[in-house]
N, C-alpha and C. Protein backbone atom coordinates (compact mmCIF):
# COMPACT_ATOMS: atom_id res chain seq x y z
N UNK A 1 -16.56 13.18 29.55
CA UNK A 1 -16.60 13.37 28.12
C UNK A 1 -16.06 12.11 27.43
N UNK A 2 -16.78 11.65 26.27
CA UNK A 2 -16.45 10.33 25.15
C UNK A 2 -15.48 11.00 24.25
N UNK A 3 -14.31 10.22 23.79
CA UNK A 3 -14.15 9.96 22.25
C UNK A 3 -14.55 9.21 21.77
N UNK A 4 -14.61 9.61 20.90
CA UNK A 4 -15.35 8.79 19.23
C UNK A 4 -13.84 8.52 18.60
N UNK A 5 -14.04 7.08 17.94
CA UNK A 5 -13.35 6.32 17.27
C UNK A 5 -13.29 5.94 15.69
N UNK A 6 -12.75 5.48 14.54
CA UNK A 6 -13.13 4.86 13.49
C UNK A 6 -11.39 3.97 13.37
N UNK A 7 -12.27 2.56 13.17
CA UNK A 7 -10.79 1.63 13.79
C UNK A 7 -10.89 1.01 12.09
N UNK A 8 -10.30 0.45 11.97
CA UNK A 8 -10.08 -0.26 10.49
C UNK A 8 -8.68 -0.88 10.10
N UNK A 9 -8.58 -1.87 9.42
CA UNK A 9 -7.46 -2.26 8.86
C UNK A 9 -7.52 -3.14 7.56
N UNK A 10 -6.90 -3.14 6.43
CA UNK A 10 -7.07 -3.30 5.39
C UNK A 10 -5.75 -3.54 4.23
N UNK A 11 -5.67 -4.51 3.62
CA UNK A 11 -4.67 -4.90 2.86
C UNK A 11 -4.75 -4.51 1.43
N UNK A 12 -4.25 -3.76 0.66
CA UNK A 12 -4.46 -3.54 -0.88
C UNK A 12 -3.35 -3.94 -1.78
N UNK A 13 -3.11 -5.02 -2.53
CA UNK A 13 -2.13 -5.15 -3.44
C UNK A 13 -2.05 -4.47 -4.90
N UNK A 14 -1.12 -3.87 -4.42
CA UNK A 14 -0.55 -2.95 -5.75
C UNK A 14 0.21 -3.87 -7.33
N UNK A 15 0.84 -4.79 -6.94
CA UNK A 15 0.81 -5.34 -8.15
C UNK A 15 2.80 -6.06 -7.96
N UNK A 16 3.19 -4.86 -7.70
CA UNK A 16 4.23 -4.92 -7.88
C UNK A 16 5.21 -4.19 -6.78
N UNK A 17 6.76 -4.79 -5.57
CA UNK A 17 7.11 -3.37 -5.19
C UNK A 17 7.30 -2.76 -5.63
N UNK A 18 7.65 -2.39 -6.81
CA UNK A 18 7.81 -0.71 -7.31
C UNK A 18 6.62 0.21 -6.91
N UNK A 19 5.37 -0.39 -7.22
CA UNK A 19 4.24 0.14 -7.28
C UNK A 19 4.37 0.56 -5.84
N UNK A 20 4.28 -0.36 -5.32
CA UNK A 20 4.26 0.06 -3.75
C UNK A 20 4.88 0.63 -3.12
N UNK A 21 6.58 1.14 -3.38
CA UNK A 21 7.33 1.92 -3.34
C UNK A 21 6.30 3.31 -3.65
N UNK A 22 5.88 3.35 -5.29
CA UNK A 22 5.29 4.67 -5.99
C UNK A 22 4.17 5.41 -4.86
N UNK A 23 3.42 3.77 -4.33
CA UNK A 23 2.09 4.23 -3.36
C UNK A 23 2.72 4.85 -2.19
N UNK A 24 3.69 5.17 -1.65
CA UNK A 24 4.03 5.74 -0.86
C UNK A 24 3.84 7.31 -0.63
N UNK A 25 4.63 7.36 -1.76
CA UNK A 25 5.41 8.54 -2.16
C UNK A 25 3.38 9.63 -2.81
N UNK A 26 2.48 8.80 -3.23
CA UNK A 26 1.23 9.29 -3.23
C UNK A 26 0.46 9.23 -2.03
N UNK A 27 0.74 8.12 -1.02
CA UNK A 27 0.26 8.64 0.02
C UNK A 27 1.10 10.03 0.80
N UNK A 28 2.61 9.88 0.84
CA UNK A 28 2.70 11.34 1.54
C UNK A 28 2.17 12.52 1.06
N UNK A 29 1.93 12.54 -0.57
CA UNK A 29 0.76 13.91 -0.88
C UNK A 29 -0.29 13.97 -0.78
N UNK A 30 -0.72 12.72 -0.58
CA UNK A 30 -2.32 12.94 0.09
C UNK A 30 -2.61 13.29 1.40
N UNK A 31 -1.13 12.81 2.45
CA UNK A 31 -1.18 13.28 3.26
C UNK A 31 -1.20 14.50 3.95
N UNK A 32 -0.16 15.12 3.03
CA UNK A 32 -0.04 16.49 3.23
C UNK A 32 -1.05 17.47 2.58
N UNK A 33 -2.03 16.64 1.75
CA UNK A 33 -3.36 17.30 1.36
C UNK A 33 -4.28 17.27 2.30
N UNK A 34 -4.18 16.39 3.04
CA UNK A 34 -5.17 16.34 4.33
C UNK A 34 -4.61 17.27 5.13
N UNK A 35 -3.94 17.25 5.82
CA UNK A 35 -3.42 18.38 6.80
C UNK A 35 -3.57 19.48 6.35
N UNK A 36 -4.18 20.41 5.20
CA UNK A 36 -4.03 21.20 5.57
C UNK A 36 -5.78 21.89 5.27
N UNK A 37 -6.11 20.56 5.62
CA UNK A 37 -7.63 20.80 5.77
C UNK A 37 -8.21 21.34 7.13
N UNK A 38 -9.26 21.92 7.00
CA UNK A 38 -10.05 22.36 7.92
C UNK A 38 -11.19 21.65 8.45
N UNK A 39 -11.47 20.92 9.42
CA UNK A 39 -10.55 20.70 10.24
C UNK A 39 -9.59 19.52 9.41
N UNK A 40 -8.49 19.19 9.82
CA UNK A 40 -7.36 17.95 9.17
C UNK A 40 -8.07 16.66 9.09
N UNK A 41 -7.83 16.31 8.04
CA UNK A 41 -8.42 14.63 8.04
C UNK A 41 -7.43 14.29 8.79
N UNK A 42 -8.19 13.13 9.66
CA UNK A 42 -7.52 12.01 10.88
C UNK A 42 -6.48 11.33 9.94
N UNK A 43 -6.86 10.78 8.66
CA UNK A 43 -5.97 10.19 7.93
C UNK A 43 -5.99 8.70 7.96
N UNK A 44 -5.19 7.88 7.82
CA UNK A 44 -4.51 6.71 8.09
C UNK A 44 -3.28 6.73 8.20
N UNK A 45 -2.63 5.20 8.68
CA UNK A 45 -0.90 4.94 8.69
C UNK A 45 -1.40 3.71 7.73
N UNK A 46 0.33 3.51 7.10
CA UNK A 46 0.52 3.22 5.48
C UNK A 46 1.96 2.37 5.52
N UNK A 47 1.76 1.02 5.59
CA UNK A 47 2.83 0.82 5.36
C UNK A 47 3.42 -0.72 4.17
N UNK A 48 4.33 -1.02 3.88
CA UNK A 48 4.45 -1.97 2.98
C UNK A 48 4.67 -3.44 3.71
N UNK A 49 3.78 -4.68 3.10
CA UNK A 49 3.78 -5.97 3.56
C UNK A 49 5.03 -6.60 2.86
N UNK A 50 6.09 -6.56 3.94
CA UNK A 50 6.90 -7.78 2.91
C UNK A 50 6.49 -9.55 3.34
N UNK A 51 5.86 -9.71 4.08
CA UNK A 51 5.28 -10.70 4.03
C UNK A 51 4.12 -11.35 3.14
N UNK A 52 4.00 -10.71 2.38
CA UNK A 52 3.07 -10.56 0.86
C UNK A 52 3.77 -10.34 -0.07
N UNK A 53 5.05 -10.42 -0.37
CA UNK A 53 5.99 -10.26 -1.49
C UNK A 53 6.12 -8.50 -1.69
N UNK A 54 5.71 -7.66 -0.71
CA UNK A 54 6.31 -6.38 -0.77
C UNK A 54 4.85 -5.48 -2.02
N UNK A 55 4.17 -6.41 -1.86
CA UNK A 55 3.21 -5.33 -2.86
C UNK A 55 1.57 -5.19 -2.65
N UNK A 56 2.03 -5.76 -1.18
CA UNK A 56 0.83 -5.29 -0.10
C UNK A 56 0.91 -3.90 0.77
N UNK A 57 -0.13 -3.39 0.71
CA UNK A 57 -0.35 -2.12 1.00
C UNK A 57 -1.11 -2.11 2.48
N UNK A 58 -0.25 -2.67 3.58
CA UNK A 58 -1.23 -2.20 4.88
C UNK A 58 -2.03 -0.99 5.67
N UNK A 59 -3.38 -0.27 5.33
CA UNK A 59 -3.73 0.52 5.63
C UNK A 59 -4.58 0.44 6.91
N UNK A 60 -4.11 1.46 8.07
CA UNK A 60 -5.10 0.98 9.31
C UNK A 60 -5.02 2.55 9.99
N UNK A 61 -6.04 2.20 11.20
CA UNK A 61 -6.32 4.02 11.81
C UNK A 61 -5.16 4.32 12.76
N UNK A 62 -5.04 5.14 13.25
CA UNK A 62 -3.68 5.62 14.18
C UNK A 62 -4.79 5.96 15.17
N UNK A 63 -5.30 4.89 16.20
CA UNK A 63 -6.23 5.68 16.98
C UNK A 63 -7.73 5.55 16.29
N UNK A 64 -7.74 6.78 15.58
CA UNK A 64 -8.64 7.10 14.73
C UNK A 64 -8.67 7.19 13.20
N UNK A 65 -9.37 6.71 12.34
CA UNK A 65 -8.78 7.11 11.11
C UNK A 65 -10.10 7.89 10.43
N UNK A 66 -9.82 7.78 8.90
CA UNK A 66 -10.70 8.90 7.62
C UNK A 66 -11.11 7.54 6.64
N UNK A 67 -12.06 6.75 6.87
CA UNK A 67 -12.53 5.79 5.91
C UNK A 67 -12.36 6.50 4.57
N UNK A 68 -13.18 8.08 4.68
CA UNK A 68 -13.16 8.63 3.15
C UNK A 68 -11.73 8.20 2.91
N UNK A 69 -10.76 9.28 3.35
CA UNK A 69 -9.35 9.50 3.05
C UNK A 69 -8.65 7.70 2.10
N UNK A 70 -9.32 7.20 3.01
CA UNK A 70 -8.46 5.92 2.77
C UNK A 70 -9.18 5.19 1.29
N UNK A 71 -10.48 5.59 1.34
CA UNK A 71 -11.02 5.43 -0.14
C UNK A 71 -10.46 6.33 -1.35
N UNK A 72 -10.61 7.18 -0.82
CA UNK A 72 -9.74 8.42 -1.93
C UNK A 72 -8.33 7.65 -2.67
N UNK A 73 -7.83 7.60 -1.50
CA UNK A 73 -6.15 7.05 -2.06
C UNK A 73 -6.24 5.63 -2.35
N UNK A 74 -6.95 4.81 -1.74
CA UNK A 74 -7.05 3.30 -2.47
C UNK A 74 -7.71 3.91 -4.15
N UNK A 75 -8.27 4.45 -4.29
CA UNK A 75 -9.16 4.44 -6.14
C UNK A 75 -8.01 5.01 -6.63
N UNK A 76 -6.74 6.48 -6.01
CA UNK A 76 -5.99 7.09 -7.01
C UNK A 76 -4.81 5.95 -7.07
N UNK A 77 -4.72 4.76 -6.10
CA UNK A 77 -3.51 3.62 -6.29
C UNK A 77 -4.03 3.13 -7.69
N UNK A 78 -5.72 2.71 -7.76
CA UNK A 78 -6.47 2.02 -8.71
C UNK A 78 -5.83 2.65 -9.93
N UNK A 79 -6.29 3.40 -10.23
CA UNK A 79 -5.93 4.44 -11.32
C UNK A 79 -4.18 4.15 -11.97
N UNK A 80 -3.63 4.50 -10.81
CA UNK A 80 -2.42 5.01 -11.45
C UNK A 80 -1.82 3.72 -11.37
N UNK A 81 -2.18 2.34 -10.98
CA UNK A 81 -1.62 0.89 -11.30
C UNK A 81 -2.78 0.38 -12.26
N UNK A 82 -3.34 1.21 -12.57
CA UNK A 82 -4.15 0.14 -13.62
C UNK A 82 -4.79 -1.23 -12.75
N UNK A 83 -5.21 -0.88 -11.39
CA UNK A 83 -6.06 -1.85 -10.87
C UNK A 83 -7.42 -2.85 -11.29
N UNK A 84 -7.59 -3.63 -10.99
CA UNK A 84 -8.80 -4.31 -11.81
C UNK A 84 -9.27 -5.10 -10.44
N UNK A 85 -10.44 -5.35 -10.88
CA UNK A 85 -11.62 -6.25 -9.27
C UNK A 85 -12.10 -5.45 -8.09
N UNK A 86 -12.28 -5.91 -7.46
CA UNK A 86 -13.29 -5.65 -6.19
C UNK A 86 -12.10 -5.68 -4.97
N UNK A 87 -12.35 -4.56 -4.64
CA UNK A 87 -11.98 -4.33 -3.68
C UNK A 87 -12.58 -3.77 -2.26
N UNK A 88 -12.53 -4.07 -0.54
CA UNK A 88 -13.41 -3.47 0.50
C UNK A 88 -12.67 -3.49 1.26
N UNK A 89 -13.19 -2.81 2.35
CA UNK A 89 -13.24 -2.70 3.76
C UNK A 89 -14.02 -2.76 4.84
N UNK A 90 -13.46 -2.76 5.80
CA UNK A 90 -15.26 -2.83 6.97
C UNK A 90 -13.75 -1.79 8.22
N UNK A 91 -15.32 -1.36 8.70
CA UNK A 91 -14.64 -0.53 10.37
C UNK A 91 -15.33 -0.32 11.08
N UNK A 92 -14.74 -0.25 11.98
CA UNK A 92 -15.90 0.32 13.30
C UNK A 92 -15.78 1.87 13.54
N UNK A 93 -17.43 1.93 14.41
CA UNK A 93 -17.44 3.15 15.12
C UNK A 93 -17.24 2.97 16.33
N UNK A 94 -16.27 3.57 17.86
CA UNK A 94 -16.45 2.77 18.63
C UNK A 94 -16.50 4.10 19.91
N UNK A 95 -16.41 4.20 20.95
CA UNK A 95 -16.84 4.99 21.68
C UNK A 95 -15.66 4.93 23.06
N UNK A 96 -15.05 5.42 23.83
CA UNK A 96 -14.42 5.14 25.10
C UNK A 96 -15.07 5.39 25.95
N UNK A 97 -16.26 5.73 25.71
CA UNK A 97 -17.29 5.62 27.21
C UNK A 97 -18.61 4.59 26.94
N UNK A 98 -18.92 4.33 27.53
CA UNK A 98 -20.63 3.34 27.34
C UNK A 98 -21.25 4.39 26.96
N UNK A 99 -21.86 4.62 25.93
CA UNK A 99 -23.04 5.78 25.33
C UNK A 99 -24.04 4.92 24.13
N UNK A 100 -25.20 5.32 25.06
CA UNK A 100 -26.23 4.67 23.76
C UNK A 100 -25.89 5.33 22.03
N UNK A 101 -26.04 4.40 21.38
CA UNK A 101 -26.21 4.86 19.78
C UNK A 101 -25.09 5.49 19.09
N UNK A 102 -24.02 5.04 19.96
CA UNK A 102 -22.55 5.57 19.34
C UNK A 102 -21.91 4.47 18.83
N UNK A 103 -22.04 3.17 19.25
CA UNK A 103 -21.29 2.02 18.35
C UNK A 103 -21.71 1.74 17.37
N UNK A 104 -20.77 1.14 16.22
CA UNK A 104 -22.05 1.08 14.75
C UNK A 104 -20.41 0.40 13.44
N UNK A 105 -21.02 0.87 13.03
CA UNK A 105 -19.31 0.89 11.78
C UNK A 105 -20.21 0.67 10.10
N UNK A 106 -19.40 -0.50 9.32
CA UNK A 106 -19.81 -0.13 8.24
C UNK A 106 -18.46 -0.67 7.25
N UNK A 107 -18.98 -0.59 5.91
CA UNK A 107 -18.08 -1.88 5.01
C UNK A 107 -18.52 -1.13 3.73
N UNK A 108 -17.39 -0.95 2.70
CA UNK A 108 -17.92 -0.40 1.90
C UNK A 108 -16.75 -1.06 0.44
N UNK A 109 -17.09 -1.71 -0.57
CA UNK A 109 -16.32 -2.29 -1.83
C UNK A 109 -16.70 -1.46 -2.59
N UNK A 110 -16.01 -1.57 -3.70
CA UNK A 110 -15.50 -0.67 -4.94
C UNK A 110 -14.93 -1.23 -6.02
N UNK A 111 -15.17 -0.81 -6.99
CA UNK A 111 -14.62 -1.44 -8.08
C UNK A 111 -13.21 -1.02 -8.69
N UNK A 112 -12.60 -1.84 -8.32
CA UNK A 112 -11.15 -0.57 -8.75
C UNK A 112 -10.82 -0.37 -10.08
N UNK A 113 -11.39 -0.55 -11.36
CA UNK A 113 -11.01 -0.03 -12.48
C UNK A 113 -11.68 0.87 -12.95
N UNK A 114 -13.22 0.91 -12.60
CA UNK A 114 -13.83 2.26 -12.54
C UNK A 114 -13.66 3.14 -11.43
N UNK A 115 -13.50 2.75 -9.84
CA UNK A 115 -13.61 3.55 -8.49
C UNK A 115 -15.19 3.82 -8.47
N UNK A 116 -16.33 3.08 -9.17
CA UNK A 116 -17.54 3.03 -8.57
C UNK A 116 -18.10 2.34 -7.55
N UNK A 117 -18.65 2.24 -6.34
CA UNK A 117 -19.10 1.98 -5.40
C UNK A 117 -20.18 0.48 -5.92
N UNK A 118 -19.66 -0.81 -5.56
CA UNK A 118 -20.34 -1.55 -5.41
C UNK A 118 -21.28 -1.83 -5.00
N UNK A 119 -21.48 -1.90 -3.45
CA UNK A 119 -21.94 -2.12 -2.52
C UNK A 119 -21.45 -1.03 -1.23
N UNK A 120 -22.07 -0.72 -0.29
CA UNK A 120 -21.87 -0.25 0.80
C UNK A 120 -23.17 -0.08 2.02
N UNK A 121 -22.66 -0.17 3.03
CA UNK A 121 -23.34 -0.63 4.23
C UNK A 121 -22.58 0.35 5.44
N UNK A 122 -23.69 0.82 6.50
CA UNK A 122 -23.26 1.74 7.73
C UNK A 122 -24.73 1.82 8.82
N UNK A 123 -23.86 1.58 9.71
CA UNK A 123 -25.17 1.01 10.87
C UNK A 123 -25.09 2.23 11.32
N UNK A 124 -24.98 3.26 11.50
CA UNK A 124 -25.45 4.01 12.56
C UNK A 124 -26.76 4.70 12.47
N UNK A 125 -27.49 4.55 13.60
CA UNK A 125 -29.17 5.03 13.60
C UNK A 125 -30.09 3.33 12.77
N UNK A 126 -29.34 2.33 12.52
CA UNK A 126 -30.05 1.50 11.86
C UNK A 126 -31.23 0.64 12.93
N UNK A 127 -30.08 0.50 14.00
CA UNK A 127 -30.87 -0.07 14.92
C UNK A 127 -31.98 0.50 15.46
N UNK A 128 -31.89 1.82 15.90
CA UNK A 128 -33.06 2.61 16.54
C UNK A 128 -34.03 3.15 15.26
N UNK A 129 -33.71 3.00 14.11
CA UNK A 129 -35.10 3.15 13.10
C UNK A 129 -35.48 1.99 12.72
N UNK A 130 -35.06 0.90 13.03
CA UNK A 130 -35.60 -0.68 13.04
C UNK A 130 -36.23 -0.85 14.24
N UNK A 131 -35.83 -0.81 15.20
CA UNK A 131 -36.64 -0.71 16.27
C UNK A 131 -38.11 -0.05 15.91
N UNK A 132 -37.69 1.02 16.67
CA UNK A 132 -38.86 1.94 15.76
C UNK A 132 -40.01 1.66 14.52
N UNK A 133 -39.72 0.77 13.84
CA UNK A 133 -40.21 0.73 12.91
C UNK A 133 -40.09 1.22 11.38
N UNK A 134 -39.16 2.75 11.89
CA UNK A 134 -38.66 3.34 10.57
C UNK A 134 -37.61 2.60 9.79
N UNK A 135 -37.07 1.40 10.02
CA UNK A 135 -35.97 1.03 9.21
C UNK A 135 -36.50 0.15 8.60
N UNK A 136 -35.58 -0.61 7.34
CA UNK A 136 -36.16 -1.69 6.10
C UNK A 136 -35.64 -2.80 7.04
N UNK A 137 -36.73 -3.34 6.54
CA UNK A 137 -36.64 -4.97 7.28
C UNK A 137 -36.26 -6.04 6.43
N UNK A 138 -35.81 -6.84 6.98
CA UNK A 138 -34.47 -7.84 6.62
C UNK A 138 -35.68 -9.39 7.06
């Protein structure tokens, strides 16, 4: 039997430490909003860059993570710091066994003063409907 993976890591500056202090204290309720989902979002781990002057926001998977999850709470940081610009990520899908059509991942930016979706991109099935013929050609 495979696990399935979603790996990612990602830097968000909040502005200020206070802010980043505040982003904490909103990620543990988001956290505890996930858990008590059915099934639990995987989540992310969350921690503060003081090598960025303390108002970097390191977000990455524990194992596995919740791309959504981690979009969710990057737009409510947006919001409640009054964020502005473009902001992304990229991750993988990754597999612990060799299995056709399970590796893949995907990158997705946002605008953080609205939280509308810029751009976004996700390979999985891209290759085998390009192959195929069913996919848009590049």
């Amino acid at each position: 039997m495979a696990d399935y993976y979603t790996r990612f890591s990602c830097l968000l500056d909040v502005g200020t430490p206070d802010n980043a202090a505040r982003a904490l204290d909103l990620y543990i309720k988001l956290s505890k909003d996930g858990a008590s989902e059915e099934p639990p979002s995987e989540g992310f781990l969350l921690s503060i860059q003081p090598e960025h002057g303390g108002t970097q926001l390191w977000m990455r998977d524990d194992v596995t993570g919740d791309p959504e999850r981690l979009l969710q709470f990057v737009k409510i940081c947006a919001a409640e710091f009054r964020l502005t610009g473009r902001w992304g990520f990229q991750y993988a899908n990754t597999c612990s066994r060799p299995r056709l059509d399970r590796f893949g991942g995907g990158a997705h930016v946002i605008d953080l003063a609205t939280g509308d979706t810029v751009a976004w991109t996700y390979t999985d099935g891209w290759l085998a409907d390009t192959l195929s013929g069913d996919g848009e050609r590049i």
